[in-house]
N, C-alpha and C. Protein backbone atom coordinates (compact mmCIF):
# COMPACT_ATOMS: atom_id res chain seq x y z
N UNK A 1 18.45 -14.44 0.34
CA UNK A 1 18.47 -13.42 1.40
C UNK A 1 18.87 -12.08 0.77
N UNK A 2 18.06 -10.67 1.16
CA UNK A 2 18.43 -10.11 0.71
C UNK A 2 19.76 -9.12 1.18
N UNK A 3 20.27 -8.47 0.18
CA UNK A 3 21.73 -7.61 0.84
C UNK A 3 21.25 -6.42 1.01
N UNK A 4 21.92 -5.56 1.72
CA UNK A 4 21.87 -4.04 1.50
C UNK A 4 22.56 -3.72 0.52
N UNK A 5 21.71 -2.52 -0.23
CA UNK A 5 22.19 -2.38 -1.75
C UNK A 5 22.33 -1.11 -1.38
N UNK A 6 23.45 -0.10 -1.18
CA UNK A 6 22.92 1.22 -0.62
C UNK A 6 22.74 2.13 -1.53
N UNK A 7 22.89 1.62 -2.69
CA UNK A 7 22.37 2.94 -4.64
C UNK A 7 21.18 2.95 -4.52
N UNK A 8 20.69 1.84 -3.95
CA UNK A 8 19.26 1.71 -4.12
C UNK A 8 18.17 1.84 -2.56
N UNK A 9 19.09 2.16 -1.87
CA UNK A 9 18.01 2.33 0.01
C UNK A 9 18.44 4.21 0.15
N UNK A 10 17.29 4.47 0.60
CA UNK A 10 17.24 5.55 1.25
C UNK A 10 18.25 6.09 2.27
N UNK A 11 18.88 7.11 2.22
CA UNK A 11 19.89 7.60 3.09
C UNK A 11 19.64 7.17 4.88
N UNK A 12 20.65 7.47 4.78
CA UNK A 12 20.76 7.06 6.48
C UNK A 12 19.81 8.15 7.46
N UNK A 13 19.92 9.10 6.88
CA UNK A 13 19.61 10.43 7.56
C UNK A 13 17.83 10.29 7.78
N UNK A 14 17.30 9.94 6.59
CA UNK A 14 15.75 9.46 6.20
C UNK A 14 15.70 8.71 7.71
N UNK A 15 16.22 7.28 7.75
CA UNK A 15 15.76 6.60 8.76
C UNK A 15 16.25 6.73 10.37
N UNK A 16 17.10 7.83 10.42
CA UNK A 16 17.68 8.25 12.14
C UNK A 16 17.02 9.36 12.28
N UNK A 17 16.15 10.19 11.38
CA UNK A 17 15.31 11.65 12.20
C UNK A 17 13.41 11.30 12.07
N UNK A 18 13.28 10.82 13.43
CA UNK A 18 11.94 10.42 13.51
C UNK A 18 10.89 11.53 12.78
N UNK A 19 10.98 12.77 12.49
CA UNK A 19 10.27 13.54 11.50
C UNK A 19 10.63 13.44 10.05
N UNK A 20 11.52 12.89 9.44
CA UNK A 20 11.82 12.06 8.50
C UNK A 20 11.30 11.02 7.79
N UNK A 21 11.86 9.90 8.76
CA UNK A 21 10.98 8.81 8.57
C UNK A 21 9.57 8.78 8.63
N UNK A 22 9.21 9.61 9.50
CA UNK A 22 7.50 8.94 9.77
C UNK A 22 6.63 10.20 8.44
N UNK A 23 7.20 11.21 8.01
CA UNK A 23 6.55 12.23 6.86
C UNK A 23 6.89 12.01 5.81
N UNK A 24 8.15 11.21 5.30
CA UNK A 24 8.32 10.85 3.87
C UNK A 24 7.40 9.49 3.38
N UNK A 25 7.10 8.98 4.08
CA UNK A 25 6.15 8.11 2.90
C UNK A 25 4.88 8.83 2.83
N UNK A 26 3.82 9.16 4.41
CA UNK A 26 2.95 9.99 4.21
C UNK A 26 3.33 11.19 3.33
N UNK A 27 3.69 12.09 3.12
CA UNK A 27 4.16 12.83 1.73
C UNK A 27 3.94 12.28 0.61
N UNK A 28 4.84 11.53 0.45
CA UNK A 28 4.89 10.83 -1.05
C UNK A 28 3.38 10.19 -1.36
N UNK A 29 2.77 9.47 -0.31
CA UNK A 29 1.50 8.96 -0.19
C UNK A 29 0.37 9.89 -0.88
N UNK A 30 0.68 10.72 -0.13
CA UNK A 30 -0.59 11.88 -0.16
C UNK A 30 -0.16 12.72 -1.98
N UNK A 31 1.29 12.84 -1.78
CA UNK A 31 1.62 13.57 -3.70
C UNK A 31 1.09 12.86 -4.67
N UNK A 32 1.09 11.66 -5.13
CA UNK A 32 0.84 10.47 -5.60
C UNK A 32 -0.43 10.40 -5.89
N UNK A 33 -0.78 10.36 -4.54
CA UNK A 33 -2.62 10.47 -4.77
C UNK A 33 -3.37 11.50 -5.06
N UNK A 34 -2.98 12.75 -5.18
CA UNK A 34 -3.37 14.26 -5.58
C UNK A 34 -3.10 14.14 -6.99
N UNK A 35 -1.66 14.14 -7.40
CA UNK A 35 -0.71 13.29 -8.99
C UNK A 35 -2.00 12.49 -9.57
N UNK A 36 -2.39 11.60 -8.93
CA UNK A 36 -3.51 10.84 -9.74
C UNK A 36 -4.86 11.94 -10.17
N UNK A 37 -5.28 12.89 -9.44
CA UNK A 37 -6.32 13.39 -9.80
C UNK A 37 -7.23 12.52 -8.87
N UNK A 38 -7.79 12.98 -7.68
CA UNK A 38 -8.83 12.17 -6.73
C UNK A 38 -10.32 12.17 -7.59
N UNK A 39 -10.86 13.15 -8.23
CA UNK A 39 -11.73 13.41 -8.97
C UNK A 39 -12.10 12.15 -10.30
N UNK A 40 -10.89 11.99 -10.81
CA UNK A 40 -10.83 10.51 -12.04
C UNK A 40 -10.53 9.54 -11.33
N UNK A 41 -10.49 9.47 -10.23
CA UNK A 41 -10.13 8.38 -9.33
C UNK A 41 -11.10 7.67 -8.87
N UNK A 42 -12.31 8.83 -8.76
CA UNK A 42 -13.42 8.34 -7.91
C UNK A 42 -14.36 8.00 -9.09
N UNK A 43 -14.00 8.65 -10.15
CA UNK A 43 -15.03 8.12 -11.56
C UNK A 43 -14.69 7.13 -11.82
N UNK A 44 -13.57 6.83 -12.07
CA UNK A 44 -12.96 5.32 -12.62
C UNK A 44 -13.61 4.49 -11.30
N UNK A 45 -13.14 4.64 -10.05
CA UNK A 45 -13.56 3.36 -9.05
C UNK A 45 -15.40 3.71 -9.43
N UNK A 46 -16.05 3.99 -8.97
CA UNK A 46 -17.54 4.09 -9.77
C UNK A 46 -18.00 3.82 -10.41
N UNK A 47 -17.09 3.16 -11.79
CA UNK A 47 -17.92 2.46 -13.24
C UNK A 47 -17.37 0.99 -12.79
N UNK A 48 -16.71 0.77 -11.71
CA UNK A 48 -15.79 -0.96 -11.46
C UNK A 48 -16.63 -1.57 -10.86
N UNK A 49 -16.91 -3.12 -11.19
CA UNK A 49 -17.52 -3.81 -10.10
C UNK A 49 -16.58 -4.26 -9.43
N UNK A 50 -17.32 -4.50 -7.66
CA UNK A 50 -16.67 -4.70 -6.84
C UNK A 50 -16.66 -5.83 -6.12
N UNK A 51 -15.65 -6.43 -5.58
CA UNK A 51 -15.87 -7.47 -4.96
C UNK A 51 -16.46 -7.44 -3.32
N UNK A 52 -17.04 -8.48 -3.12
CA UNK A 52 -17.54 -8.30 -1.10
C UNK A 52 -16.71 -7.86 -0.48
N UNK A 53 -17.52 -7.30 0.66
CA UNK A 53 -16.09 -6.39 1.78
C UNK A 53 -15.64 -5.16 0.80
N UNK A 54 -16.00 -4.48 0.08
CA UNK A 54 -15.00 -3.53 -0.30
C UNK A 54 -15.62 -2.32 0.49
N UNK A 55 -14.61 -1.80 1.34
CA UNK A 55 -14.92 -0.55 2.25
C UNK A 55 -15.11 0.47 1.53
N UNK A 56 -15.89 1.74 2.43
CA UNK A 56 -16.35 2.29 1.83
C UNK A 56 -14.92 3.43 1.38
N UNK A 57 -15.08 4.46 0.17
CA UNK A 57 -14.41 5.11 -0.02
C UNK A 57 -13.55 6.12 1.00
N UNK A 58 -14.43 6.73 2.00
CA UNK A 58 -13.56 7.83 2.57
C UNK A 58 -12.84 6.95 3.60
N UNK A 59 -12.65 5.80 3.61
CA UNK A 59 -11.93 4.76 4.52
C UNK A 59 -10.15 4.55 4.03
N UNK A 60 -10.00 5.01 2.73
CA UNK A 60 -8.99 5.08 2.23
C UNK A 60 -8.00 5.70 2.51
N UNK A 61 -8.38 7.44 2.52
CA UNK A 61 -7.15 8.06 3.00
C UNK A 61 -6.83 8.37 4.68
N UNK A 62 -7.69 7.87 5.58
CA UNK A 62 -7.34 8.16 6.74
C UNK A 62 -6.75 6.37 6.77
N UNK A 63 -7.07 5.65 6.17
CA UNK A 63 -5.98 4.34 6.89
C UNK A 63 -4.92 4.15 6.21
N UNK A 64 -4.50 5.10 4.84
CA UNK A 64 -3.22 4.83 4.15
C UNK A 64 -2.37 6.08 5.73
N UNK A 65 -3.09 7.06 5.71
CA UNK A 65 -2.31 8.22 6.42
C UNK A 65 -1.12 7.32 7.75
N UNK A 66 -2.66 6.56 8.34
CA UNK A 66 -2.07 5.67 9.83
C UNK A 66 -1.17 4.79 9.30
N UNK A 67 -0.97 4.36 8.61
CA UNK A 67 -0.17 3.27 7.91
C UNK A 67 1.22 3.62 7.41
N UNK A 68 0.78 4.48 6.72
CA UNK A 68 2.36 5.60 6.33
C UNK A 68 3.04 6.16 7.89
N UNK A 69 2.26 6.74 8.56
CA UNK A 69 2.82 7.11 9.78
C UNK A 69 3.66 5.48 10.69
N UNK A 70 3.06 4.66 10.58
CA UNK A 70 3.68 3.67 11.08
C UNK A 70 4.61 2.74 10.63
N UNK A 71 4.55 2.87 9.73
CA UNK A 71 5.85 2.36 8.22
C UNK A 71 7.02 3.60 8.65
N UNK A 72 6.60 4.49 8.77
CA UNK A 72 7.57 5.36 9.04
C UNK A 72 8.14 5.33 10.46
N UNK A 73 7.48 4.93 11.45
CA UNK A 73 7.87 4.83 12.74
C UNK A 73 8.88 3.61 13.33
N UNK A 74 8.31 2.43 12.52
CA UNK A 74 9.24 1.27 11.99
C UNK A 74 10.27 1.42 11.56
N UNK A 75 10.60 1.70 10.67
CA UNK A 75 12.00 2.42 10.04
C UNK A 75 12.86 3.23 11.06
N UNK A 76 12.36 4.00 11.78
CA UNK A 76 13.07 4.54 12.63
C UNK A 76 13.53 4.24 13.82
N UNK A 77 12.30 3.21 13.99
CA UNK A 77 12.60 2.47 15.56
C UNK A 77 13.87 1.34 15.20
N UNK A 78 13.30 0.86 13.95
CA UNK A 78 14.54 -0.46 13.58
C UNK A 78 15.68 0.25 13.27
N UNK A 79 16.13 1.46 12.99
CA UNK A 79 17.21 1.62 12.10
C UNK A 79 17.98 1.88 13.61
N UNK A 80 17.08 2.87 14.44
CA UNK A 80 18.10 3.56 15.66
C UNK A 80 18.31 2.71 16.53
N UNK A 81 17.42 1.72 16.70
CA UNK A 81 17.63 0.58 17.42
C UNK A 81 18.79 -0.68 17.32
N UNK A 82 19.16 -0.98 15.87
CA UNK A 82 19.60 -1.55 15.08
C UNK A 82 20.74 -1.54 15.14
N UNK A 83 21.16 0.06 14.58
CA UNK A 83 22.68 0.94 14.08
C UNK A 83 23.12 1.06 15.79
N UNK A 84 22.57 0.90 16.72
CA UNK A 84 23.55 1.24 18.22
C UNK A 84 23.54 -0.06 18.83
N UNK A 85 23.39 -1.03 18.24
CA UNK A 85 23.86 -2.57 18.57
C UNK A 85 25.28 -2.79 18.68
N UNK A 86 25.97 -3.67 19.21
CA UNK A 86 27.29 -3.94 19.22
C UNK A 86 27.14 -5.01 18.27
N UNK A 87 26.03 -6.41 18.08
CA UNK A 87 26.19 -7.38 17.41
C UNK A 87 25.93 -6.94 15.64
N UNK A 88 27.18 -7.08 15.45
CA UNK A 88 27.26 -7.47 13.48
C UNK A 88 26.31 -7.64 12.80
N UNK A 89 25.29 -8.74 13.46
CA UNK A 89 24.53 -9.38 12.70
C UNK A 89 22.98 -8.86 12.67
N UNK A 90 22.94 -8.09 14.06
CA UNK A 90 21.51 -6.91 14.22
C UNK A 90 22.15 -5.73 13.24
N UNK A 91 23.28 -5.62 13.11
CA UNK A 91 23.42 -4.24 12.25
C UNK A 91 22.95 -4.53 10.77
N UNK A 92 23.67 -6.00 10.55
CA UNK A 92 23.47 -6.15 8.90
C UNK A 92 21.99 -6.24 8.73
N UNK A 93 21.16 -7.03 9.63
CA UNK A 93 19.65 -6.89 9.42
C UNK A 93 19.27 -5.33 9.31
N UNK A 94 19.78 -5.29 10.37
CA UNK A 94 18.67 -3.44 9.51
C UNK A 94 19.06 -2.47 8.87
N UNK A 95 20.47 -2.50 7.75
CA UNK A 95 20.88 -2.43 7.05
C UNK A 95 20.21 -3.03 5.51
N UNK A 96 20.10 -4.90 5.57
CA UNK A 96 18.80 -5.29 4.48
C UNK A 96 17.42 -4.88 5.10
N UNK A 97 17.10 -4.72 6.15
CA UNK A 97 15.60 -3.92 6.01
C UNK A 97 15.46 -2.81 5.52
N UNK A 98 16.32 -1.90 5.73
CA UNK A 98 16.49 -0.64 4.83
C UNK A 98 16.15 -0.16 3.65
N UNK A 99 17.24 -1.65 3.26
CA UNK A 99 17.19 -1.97 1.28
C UNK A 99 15.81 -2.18 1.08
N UNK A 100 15.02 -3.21 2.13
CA UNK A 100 13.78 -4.15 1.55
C UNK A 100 12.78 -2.94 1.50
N UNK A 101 12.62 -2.12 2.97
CA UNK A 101 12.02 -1.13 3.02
C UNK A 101 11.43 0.31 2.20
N UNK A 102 12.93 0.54 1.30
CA UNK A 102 13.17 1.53 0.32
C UNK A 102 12.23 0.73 -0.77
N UNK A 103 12.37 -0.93 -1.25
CA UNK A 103 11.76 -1.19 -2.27
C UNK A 103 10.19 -1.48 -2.22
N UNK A 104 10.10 -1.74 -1.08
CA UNK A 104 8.48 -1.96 -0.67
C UNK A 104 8.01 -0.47 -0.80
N UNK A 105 8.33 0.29 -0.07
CA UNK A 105 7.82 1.82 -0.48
C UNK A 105 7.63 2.14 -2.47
N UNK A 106 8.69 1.95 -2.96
CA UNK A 106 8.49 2.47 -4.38
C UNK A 106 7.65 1.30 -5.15
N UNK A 107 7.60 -0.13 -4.55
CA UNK A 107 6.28 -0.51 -5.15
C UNK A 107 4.58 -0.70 -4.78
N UNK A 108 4.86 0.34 -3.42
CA UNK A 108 3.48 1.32 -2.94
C UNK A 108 3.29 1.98 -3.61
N UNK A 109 3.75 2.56 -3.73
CA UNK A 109 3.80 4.14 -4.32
C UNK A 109 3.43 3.93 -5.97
N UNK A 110 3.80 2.96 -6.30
CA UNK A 110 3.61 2.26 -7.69
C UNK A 110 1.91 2.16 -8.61
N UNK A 111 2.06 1.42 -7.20
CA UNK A 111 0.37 0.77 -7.31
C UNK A 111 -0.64 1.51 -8.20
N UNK A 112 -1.32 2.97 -7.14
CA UNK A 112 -1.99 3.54 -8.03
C UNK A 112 -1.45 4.37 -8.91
N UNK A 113 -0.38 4.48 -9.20
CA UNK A 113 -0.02 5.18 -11.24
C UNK A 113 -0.55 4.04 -11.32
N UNK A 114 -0.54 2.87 -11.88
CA UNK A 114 -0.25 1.80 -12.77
C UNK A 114 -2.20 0.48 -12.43
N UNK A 115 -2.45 1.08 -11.36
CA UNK A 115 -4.60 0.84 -11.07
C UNK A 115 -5.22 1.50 -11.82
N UNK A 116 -5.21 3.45 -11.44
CA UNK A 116 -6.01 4.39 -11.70
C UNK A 116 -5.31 5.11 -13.07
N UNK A 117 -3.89 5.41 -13.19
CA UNK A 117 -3.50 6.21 -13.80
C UNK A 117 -3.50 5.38 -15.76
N UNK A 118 -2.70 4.25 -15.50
CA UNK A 118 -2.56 3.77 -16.67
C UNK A 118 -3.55 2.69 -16.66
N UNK A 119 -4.84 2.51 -15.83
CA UNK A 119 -5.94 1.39 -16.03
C UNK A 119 -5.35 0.04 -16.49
N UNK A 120 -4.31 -0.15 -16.17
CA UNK A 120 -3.04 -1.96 -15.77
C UNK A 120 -3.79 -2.68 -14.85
N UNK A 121 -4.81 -2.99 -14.34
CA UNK A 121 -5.40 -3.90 -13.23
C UNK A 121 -4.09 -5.10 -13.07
N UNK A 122 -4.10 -5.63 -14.20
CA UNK A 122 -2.85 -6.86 -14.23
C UNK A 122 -1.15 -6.79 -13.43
N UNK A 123 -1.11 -5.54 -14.11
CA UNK A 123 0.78 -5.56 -13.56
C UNK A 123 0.02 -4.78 -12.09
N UNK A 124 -1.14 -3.93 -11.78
CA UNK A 124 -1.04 -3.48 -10.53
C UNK A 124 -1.09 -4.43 -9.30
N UNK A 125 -2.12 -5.71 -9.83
CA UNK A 125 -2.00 -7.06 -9.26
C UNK A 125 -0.73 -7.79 -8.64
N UNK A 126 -0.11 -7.51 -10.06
CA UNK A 126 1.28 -8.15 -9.43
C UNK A 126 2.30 -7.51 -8.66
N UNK A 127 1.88 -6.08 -8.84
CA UNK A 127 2.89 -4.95 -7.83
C UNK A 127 2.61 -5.17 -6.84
N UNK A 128 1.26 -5.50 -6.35
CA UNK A 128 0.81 -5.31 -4.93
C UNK A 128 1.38 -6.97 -4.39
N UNK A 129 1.24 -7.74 -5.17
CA UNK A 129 1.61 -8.98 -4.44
C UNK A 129 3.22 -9.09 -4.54
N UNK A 130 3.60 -8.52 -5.24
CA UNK A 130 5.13 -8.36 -4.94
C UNK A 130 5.56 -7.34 -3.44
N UNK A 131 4.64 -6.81 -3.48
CA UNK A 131 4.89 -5.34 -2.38
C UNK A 131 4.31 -6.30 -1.16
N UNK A 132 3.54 -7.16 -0.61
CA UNK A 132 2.95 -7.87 -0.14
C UNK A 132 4.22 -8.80 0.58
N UNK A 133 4.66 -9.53 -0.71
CA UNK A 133 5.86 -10.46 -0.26
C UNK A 133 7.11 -9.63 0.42
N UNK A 134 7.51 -8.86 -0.24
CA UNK A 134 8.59 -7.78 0.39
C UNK A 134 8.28 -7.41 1.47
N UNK A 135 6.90 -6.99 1.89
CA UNK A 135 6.89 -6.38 3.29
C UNK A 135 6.91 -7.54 4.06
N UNK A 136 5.69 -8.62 4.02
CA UNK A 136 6.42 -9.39 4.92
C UNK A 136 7.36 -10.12 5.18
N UNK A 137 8.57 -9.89 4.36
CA UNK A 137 9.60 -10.41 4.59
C UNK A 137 11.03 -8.97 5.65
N UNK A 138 10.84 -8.58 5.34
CA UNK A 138 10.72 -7.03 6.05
C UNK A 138 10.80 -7.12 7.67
N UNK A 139 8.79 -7.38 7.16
CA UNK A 139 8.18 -7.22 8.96
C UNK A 139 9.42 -8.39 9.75
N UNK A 140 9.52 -9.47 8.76
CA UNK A 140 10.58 -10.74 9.58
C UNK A 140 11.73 -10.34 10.01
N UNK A 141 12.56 -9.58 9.18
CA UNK A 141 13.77 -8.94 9.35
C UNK A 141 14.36 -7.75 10.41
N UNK A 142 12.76 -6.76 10.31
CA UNK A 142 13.16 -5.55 11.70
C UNK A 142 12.98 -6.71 12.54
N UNK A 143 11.73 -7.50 12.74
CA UNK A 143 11.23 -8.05 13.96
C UNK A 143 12.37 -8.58 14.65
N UNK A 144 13.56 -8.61 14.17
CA UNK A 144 14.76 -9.49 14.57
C UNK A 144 15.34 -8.42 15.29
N UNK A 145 15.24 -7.69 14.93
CA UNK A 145 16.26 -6.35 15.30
C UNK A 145 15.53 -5.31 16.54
N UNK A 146 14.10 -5.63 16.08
CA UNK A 146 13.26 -4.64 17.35
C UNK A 146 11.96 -5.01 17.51
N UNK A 147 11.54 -5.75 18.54
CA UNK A 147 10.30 -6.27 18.26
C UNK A 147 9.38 -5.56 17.73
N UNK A 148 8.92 -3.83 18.37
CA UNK A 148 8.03 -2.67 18.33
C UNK A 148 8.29 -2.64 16.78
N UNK A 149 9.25 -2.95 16.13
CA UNK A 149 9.28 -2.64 14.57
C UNK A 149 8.64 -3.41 13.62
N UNK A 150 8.89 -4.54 14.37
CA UNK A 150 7.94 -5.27 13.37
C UNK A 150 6.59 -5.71 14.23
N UNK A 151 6.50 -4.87 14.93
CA UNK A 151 4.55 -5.41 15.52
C UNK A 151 4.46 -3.76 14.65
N UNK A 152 4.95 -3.02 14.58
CA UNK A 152 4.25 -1.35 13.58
C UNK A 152 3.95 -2.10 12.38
N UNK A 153 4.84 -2.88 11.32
CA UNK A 153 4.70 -3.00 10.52
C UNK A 153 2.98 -4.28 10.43
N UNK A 154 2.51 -4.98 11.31
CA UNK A 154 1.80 -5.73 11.44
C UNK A 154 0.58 -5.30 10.53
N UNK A 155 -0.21 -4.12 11.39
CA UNK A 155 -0.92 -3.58 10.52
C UNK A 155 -1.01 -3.15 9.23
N UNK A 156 0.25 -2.54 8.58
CA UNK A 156 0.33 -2.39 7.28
C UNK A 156 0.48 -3.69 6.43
N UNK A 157 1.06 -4.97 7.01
CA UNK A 157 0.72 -6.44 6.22
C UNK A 157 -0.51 -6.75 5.99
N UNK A 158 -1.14 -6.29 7.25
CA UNK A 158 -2.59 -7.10 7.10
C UNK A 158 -3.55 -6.40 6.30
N UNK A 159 -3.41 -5.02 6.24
CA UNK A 159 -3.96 -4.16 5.04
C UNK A 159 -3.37 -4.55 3.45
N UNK A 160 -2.41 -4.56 3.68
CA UNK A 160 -1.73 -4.64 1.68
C UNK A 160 -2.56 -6.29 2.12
N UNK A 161 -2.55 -7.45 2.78
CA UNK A 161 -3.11 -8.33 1.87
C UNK A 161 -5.15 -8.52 1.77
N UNK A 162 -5.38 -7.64 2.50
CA UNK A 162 -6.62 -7.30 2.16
C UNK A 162 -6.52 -6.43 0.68
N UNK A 163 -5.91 -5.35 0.80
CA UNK A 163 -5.75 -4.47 -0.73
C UNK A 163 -5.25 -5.49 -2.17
N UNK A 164 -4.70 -6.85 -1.48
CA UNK A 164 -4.35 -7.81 -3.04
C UNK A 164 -5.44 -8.15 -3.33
N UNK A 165 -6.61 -8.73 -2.87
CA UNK A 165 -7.56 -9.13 -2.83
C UNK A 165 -8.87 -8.19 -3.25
N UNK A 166 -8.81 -6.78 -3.08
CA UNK A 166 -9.36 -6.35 -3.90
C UNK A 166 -9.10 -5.75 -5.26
N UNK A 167 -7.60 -6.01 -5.10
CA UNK A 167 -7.08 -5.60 -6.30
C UNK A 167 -7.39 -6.60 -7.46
N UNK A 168 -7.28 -8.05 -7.16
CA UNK A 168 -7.30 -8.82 -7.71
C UNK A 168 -8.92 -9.19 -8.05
N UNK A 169 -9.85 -8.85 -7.00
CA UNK A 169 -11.25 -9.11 -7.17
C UNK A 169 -11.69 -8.08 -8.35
N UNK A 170 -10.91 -6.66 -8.02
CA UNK A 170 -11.73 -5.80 -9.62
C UNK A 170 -11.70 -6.45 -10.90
N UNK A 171 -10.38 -6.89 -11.19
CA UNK A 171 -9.66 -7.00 -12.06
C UNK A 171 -10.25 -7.76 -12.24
N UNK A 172 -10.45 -9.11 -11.78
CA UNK A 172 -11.41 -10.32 -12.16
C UNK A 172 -12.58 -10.06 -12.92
N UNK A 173 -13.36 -9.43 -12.14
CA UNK A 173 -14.72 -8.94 -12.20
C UNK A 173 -15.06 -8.10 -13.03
N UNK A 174 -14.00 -7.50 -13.70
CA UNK A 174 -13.83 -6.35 -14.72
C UNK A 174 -13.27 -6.68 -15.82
N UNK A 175 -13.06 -8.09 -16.21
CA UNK A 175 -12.41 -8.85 -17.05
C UNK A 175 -10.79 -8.44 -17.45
N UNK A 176 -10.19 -7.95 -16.53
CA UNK A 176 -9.12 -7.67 -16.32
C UNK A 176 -8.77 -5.84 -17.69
N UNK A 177 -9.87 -5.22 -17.35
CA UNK A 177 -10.11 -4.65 -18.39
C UNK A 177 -10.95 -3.34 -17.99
N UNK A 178 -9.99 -2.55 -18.03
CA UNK A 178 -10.29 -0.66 -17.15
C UNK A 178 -10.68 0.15 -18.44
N UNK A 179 -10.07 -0.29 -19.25
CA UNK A 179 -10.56 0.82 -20.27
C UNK A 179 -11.45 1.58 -20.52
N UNK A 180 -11.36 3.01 -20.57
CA UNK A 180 -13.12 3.74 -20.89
C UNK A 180 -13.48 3.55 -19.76
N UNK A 181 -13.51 2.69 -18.38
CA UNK A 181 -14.19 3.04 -17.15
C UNK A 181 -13.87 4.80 -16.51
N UNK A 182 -14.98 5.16 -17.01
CA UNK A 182 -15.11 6.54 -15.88
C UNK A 182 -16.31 7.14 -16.30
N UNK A 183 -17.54 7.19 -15.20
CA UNK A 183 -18.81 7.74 -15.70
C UNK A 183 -19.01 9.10 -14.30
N UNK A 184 -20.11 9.42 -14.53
CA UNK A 184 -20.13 10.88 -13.67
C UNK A 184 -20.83 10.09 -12.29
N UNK A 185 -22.03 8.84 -12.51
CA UNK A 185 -22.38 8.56 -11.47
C UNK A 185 -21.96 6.81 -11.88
N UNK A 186 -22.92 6.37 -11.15
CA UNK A 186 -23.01 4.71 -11.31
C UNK A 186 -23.75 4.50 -11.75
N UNK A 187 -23.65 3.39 -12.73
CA UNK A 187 -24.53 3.00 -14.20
C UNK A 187 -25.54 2.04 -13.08
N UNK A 188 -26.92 2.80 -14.27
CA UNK A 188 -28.26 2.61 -13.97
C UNK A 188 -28.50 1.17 -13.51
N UNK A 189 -27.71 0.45 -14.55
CA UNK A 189 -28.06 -1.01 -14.74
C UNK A 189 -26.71 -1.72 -13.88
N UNK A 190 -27.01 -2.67 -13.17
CA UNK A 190 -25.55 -3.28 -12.58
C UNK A 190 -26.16 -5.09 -12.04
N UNK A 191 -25.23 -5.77 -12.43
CA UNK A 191 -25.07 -7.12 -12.50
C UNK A 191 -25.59 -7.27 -10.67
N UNK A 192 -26.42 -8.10 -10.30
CA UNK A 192 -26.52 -8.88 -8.65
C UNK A 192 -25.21 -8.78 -8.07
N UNK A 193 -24.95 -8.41 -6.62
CA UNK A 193 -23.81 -8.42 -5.59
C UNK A 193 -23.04 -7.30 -6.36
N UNK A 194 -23.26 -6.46 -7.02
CA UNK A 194 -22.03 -5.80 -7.77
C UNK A 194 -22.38 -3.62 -6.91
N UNK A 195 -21.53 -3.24 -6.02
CA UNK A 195 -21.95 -2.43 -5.19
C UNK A 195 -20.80 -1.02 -6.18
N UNK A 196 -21.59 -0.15 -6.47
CA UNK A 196 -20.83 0.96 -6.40
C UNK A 196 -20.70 1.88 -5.50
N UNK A 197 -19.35 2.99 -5.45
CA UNK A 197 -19.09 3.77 -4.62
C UNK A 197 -20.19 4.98 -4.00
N UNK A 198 -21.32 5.29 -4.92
CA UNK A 198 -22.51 5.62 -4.39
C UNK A 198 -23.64 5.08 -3.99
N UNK A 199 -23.65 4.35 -3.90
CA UNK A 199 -24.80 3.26 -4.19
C UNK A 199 -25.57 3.36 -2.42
N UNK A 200 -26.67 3.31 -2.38
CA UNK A 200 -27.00 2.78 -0.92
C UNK A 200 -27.23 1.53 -0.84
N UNK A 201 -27.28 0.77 0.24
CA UNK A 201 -27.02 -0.60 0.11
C UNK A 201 -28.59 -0.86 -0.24
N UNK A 202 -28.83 -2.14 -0.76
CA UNK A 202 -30.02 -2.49 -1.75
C UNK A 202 -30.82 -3.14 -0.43
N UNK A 203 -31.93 -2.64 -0.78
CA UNK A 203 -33.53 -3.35 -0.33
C UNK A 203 -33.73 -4.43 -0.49
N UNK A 204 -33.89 -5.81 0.87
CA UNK A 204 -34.38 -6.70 0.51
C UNK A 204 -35.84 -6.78 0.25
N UNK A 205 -36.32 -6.88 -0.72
CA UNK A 205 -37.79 -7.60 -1.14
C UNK A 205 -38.61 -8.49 0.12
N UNK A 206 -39.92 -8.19 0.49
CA UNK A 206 -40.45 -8.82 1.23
C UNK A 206 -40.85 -9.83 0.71
């Protein structure tokens, strides 16, 4: 079980001012992803094969945005909800959601340095499924403390474990191996089922 570690959770102040909570991860979200360079971002995803289901690109930053906004709304609903309890034991929960919360965020935030920036498919694999396990253990912990907190967090579970899955499908498919991926368009030649980020979807043959 985890404790509240408070060297390591975000101030109190972060999770009691609802413009706080709900703009610091979107912030950090959006720095991160600018930090990466969107431009080598979109070259690198472009030379990757992809696995089925992979949505299309501009699907990315409007559902990290909703997601950050609601990770952030969570936090705030559980903390204020939480901290004006009389029972001990709702306080200490959202006290360790706090902790869990602070660490699930910095191994979001992780992800793409360590996908796009340092081409790691491997350790980004395992960030995300670590970030995966943390949140839903999380979503278990507000849910104790505020139901609305952990039905916010719902959606952002069910996204990170769709995002393991393609994390894990590049990587596969790419022989776990980014290097030198970044071309200006999508290569001429490409393996059956393998879809790039420009691509129009392929012609069946009569």
């Amino acid at each position: 079980m985890t404790s509240y570690i408070p060297s390591i959770t975000l101030p109190s102040q972060v999770f009691s001012q609802p413009a706080a909570s709900i703009l610091l991860p979107i912030t950090l979200g959006t720095g991160i992803g600018f930090a990466i360079r969107p431009v080598d971002t979109q070259r690198t995803y472009m030379a990757l094969k992809q696995p089925p289901y992979r949505p299309p690109p501009y699907v990315f930053g409007p559902m990290w945005t909703v997601l950050y906004g609601l990770m952030g709304y969570a936090a705030f609903r559980a903390w204020t909800t939480g901290m004006a309890s009389f029972n001990p034991q709702t306080r200490e929960l959202t006290k360790q959601g706090a902790t869990l919360y602070t660490i699930q965020l910095a191994l979001n935030l992780a992800w793409m340095p360590l996908f796009f920036g340092l081409k790691r498919p491997i350790e980004a694999t395992i960030d995300i499924i670590a970030l995966t396990g943390v949140t839903g253990y999380l979503t278990y912990i507000w849910g104790q403390v505020d139901i609305v907190a952990g039905w916010s967090l719902v959606p952002y579970l069910g996204w990170l474990s769709f995002a393991t899955y393609l994390s894990a499908g590049v990587g596969y498919l790419n022989d776990w191996n980014m290097a030198n991926k970044e071309v200006e368009r999508s290569p001429s030649s490409k393996t059956t089922h393998t879809k790039y980020v420009d691509e129009a979807p392929e012609k069946k043959s009569l």
